[in-house]
PDB file of N, CA and C in Angstrom:
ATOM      1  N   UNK A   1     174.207 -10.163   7.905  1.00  0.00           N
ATOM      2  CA  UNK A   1     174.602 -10.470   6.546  1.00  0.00           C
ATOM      3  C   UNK A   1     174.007 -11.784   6.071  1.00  0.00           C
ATOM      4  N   UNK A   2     173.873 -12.796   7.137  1.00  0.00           N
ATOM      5  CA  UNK A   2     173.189 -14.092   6.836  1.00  0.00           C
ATOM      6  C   UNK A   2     172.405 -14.078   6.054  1.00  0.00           C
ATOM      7  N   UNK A   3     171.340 -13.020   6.418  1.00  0.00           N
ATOM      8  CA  UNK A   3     169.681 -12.749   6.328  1.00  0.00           C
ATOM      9  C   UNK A   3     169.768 -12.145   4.257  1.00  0.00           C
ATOM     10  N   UNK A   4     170.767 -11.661   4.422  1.00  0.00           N
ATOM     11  CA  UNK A   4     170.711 -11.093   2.883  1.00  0.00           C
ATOM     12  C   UNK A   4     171.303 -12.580   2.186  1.00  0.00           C
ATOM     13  N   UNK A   5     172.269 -12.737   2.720  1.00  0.00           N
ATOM     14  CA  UNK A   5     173.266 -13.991   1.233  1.00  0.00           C
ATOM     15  C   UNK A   5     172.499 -14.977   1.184  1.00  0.00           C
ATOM     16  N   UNK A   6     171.400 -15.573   2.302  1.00  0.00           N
ATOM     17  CA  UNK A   6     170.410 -16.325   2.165  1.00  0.00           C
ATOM     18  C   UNK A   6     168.979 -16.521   1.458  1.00  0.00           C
ATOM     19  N   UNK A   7     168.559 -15.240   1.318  1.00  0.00           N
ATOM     20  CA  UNK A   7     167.115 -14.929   1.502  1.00  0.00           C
ATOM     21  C   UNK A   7     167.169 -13.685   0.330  1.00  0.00           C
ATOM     22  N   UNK A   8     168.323 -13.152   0.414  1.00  0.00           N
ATOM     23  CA  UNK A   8     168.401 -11.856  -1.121  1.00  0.00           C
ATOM     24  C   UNK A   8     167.703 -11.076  -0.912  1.00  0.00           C
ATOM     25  N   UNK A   9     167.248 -11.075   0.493  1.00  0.00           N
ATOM     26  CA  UNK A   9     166.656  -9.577   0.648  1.00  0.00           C
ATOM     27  C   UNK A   9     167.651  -8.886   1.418  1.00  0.00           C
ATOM     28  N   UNK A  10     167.003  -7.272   1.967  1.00  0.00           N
ATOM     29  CA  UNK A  10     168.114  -6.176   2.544  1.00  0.00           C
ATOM     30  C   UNK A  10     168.916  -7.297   3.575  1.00  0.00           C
ATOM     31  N   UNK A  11     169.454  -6.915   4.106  1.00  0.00           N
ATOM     32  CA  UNK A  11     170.187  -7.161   5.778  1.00  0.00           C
ATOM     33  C   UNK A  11     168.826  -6.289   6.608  1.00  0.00           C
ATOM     34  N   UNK A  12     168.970  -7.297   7.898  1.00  0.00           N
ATOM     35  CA  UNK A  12     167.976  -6.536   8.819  1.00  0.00           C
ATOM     36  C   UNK A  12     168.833  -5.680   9.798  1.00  0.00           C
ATOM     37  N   UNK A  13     168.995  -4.398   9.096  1.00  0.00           N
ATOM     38  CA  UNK A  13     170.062  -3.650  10.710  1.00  0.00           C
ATOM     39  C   UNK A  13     168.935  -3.143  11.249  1.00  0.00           C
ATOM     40  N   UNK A  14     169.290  -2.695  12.450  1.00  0.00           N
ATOM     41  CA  UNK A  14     168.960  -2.324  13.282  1.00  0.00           C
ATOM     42  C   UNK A  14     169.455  -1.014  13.958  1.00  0.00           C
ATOM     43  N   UNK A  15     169.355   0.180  14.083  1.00  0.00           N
ATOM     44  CA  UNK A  15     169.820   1.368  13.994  1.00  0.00           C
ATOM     45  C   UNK A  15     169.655   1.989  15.169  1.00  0.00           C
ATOM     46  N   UNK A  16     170.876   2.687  16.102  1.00  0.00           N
ATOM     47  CA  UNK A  16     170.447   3.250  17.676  1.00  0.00           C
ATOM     48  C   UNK A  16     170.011   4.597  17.413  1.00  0.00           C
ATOM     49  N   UNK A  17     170.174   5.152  15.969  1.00  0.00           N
ATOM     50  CA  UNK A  17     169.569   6.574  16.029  1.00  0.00           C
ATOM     51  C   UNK A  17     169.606   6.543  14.588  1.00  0.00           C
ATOM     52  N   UNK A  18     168.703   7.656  14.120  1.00  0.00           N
ATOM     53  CA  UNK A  18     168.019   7.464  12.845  1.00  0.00           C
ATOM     54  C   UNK A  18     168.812   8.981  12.415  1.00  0.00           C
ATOM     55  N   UNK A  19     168.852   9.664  10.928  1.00  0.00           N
ATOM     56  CA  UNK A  19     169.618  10.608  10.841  1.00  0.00           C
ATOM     57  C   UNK A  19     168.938  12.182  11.125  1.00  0.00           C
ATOM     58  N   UNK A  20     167.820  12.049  11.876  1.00  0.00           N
ATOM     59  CA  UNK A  20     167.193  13.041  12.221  1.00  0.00           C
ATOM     60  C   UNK A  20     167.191  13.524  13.591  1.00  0.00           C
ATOM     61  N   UNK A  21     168.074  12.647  14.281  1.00  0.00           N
ATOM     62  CA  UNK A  21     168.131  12.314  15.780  1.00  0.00           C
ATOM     63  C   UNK A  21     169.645  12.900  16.129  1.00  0.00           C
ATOM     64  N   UNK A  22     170.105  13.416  17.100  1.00  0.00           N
ATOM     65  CA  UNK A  22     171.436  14.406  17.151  1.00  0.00           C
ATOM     66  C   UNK A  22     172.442  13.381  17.010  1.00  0.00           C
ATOM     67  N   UNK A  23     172.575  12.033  17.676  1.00  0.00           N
ATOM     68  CA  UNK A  23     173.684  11.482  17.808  1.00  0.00           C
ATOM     69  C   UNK A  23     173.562  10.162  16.601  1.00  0.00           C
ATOM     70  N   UNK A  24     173.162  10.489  15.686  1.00  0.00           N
ATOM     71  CA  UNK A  24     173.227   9.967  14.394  1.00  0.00           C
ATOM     72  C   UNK A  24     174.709   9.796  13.916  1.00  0.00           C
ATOM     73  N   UNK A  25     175.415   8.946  13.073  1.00  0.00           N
ATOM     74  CA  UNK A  25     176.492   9.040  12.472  1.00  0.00           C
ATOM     75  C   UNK A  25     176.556   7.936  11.398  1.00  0.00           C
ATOM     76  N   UNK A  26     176.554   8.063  10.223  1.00  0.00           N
ATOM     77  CA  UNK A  26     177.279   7.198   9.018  1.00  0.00           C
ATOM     78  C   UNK A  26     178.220   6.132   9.634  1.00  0.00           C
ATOM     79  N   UNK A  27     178.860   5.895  10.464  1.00  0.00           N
ATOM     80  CA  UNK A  27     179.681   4.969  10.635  1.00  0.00           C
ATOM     81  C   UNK A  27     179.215   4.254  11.663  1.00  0.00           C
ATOM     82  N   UNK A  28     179.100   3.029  11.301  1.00  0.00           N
ATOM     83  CA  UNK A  28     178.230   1.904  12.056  1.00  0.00           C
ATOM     84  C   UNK A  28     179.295   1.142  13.002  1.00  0.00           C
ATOM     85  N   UNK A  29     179.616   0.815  13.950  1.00  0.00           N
ATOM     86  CA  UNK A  29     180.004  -0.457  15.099  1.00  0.00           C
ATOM     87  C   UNK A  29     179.229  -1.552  14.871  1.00  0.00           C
ATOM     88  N   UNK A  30     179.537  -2.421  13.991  1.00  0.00           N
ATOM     89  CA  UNK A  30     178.835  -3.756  13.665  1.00  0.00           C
ATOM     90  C   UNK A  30     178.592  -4.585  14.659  1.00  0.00           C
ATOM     91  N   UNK A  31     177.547  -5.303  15.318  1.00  0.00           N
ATOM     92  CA  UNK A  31     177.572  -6.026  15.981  1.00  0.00           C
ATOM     93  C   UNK A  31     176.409  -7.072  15.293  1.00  0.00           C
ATOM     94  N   UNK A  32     177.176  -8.341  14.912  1.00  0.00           N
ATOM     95  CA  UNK A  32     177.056  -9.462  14.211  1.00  0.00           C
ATOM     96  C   UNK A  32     175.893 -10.191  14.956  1.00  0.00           C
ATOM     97  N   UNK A  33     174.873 -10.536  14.895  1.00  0.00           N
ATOM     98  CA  UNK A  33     174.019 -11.750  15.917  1.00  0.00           C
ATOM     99  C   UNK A  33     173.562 -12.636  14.823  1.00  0.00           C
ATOM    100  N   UNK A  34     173.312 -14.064  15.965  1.00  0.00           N
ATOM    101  CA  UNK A  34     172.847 -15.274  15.554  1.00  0.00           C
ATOM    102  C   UNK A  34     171.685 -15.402  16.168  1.00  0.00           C
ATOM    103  N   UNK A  35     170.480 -15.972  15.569  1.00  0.00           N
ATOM    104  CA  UNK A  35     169.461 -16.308  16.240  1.00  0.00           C
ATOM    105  C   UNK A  35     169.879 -17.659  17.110  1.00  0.00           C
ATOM    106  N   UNK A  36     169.715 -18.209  19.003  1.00  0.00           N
ATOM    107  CA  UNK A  36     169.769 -19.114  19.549  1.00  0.00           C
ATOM    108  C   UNK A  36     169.022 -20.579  18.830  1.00  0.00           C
ATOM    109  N   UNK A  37     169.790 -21.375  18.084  1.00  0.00           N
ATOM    110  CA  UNK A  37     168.301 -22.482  18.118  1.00  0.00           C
ATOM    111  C   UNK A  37     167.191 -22.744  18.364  1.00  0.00           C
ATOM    112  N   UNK A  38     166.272 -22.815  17.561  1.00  0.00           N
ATOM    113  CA  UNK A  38     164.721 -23.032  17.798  1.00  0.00           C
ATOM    114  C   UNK A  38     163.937 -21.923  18.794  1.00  0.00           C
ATOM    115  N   UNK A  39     164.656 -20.615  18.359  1.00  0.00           N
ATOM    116  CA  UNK A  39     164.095 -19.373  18.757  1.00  0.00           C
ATOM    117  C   UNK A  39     163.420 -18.735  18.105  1.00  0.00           C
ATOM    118  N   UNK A  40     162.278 -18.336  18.328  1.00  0.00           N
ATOM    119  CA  UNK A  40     161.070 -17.372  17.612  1.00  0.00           C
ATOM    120  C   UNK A  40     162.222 -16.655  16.913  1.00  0.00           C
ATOM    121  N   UNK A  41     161.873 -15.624  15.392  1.00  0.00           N
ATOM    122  CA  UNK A  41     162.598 -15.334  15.049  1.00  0.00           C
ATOM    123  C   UNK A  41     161.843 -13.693  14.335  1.00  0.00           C
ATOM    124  N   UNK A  42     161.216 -13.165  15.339  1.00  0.00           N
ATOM    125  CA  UNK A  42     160.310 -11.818  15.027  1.00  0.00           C
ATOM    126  C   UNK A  42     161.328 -10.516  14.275  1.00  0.00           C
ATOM    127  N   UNK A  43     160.805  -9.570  13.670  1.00  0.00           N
ATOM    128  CA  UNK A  43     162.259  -8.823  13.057  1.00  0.00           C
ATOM    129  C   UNK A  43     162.227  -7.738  14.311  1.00  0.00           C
ATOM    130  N   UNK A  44     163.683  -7.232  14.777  1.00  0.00           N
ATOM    131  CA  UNK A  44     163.523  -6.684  15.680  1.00  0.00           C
ATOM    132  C   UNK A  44     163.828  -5.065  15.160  1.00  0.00           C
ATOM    133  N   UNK A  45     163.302  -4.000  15.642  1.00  0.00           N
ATOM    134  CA  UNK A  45     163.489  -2.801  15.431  1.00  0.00           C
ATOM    135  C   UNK A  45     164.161  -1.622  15.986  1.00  0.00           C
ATOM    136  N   UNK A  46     164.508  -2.010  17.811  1.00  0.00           N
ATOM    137  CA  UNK A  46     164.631  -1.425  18.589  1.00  0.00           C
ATOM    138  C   UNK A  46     166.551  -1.893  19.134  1.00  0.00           C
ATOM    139  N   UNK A  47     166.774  -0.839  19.222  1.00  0.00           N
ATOM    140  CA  UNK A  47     168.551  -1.493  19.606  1.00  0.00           C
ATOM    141  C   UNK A  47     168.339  -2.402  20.770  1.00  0.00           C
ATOM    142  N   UNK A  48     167.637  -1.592  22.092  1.00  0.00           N
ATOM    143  CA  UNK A  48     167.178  -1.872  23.475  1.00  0.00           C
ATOM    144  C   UNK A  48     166.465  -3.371  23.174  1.00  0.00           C
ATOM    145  N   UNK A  49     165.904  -3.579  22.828  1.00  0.00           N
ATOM    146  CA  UNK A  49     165.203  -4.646  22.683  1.00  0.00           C
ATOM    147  C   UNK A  49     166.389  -6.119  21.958  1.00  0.00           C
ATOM    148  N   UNK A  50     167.084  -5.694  20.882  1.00  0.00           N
ATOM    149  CA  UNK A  50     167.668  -6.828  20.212  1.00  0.00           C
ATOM    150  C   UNK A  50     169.159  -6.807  21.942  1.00  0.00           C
ATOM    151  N   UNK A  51     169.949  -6.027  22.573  1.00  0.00           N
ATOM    152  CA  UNK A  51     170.306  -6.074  24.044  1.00  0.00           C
ATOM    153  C   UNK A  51     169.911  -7.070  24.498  1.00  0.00           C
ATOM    154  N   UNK A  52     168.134  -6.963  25.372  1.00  0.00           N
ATOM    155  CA  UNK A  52     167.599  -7.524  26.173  1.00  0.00           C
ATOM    156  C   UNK A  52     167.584  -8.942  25.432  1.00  0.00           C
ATOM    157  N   UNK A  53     167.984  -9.217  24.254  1.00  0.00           N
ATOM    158  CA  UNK A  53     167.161 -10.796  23.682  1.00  0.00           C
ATOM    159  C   UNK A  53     168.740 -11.807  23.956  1.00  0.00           C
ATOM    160  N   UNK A  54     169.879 -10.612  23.701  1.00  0.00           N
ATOM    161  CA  UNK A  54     171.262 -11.202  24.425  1.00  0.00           C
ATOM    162  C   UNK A  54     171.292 -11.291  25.478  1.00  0.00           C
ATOM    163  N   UNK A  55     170.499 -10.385  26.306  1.00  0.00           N
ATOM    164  CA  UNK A  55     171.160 -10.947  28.142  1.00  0.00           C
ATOM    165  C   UNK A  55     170.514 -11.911  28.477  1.00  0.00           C
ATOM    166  N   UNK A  56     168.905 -13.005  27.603  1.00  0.00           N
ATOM    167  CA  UNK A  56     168.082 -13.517  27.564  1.00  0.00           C
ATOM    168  C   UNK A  56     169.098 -14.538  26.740  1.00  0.00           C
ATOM    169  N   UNK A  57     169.932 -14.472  26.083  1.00  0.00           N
ATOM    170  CA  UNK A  57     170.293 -15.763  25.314  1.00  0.00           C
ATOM    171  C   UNK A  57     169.948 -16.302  24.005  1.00  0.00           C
ATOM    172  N   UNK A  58     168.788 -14.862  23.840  1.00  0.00           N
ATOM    173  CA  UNK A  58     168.068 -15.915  22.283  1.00  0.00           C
ATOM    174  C   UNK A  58     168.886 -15.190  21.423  1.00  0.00           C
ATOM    175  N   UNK A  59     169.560 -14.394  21.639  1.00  0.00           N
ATOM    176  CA  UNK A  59     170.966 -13.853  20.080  1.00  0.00           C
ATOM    177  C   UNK A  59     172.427 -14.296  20.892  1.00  0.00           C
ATOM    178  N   UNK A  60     173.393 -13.819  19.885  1.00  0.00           N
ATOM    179  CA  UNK A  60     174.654 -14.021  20.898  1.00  0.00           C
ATOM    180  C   UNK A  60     175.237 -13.835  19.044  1.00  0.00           C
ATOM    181  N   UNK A  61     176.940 -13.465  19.312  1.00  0.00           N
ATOM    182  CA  UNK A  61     177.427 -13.528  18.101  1.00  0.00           C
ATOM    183  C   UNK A  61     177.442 -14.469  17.421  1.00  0.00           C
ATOM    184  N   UNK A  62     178.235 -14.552  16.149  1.00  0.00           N
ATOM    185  CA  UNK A  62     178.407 -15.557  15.354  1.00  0.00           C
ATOM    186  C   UNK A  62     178.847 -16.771  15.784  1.00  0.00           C
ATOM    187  N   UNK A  63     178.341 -18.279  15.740  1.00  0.00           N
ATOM    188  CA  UNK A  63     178.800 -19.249  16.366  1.00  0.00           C
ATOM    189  C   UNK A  63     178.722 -19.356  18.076  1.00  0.00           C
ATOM    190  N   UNK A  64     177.812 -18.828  18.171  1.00  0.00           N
ATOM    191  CA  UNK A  64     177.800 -19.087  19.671  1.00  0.00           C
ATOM    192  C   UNK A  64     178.748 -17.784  20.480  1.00  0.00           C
ATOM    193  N   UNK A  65     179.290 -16.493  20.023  1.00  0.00           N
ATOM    194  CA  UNK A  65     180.518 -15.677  20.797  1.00  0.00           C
ATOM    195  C   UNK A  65     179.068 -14.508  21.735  1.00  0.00           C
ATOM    196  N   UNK A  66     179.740 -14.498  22.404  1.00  0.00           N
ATOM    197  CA  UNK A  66     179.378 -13.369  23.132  1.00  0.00           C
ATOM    198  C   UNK A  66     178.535 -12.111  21.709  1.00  0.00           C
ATOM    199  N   UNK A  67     177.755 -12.041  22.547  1.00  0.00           N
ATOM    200  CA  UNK A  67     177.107 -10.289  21.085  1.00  0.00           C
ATOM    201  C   UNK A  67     177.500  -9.319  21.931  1.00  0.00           C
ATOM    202  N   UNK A  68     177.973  -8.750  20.474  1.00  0.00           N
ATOM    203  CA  UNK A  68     178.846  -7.454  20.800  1.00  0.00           C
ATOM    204  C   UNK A  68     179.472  -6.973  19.695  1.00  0.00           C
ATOM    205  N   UNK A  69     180.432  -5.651  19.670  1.00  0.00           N
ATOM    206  CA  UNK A  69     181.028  -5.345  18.724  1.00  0.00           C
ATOM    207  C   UNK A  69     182.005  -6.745  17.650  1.00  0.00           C
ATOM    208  N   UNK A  70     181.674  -6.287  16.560  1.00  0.00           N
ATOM    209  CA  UNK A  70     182.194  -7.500  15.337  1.00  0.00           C
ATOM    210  C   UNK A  70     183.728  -6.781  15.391  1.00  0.00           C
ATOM    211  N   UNK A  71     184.231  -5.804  15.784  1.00  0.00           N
ATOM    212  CA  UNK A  71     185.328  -5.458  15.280  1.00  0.00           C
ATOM    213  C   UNK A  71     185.232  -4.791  14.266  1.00  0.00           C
ATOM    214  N   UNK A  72     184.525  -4.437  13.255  1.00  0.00           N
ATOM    215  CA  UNK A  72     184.561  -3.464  12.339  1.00  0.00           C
ATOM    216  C   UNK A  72     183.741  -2.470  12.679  1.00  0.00           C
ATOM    217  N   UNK A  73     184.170  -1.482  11.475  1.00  0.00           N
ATOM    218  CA  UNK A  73     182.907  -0.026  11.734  1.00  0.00           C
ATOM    219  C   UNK A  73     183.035   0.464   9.904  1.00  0.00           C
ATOM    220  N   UNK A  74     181.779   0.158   9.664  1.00  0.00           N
ATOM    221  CA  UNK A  74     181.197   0.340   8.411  1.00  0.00           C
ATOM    222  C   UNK A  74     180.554   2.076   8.108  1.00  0.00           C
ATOM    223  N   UNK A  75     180.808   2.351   6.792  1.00  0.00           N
ATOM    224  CA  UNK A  75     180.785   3.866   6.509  1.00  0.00           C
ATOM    225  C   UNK A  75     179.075   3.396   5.726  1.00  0.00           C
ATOM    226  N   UNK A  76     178.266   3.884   6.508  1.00  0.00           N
ATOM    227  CA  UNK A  76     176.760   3.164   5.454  1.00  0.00           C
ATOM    228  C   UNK A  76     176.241   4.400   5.777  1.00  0.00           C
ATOM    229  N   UNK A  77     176.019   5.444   5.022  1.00  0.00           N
ATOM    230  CA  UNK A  77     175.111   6.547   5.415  1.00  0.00           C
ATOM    231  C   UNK A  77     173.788   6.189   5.202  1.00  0.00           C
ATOM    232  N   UNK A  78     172.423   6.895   5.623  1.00  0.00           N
ATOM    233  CA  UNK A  78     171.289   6.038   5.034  1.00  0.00           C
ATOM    234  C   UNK A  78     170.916   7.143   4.473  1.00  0.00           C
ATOM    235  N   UNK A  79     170.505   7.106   3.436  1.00  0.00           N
ATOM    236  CA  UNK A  79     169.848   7.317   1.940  1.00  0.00           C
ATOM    237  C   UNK A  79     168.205   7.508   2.206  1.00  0.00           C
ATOM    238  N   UNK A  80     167.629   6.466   2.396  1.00  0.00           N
ATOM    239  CA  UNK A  80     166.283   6.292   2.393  1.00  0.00           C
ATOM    240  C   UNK A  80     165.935   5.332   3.852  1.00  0.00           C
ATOM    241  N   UNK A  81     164.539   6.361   4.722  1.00  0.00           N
ATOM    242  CA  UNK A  81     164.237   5.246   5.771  1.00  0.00           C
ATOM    243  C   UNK A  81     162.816   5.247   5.612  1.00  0.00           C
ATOM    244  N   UNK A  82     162.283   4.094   5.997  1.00  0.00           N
ATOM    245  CA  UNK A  82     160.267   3.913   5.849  1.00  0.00           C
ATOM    246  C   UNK A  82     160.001   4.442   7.180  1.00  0.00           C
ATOM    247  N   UNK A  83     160.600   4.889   8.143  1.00  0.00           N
ATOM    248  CA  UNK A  83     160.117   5.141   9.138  1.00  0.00           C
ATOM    249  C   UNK A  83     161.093   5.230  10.422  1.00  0.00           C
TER     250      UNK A  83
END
């Protein structure tokens, strides 16, 4: 959400299955990340990959928490994907 209220562009989600893929679903498990301080800050695309950058340390939740579920689950169907 940072990435949008800052910058006014989309939010960068990041999606474990796309709606063409069987285990697709409209309702999202939010999981909130922070970029680590003075960490490269590349856009990431891959669920597996933004994982590996937490067990690495360069994300983690909001304020420093563990990354992981935010506690909510958002109804966002997708509409339109570039790919």
């Amino acid at each position: 959400m940072n990435s949008a209220l800052l910058d006014g562009l989309d939010p960068l989600n990041v999606l474990a299955w796309k709606p063409n893929q069987g285990r697709y679903s409209p309702l999202w498990d939010v999981h909130p990340a922070a970029w680590a301080p003075g960490a490269a800050k590349p856009r990431q695309t891959r669920v597996a990959d933004v994982f590996d950058l937490a067990a690495q340390g360069v994300i983690s939740g909001p304020g420093g928490a563990p990354f992981g579920p935010g506690g909510s689950i958002v109804d966002c169907p997708i509409v339109s994907s570039d790919g």
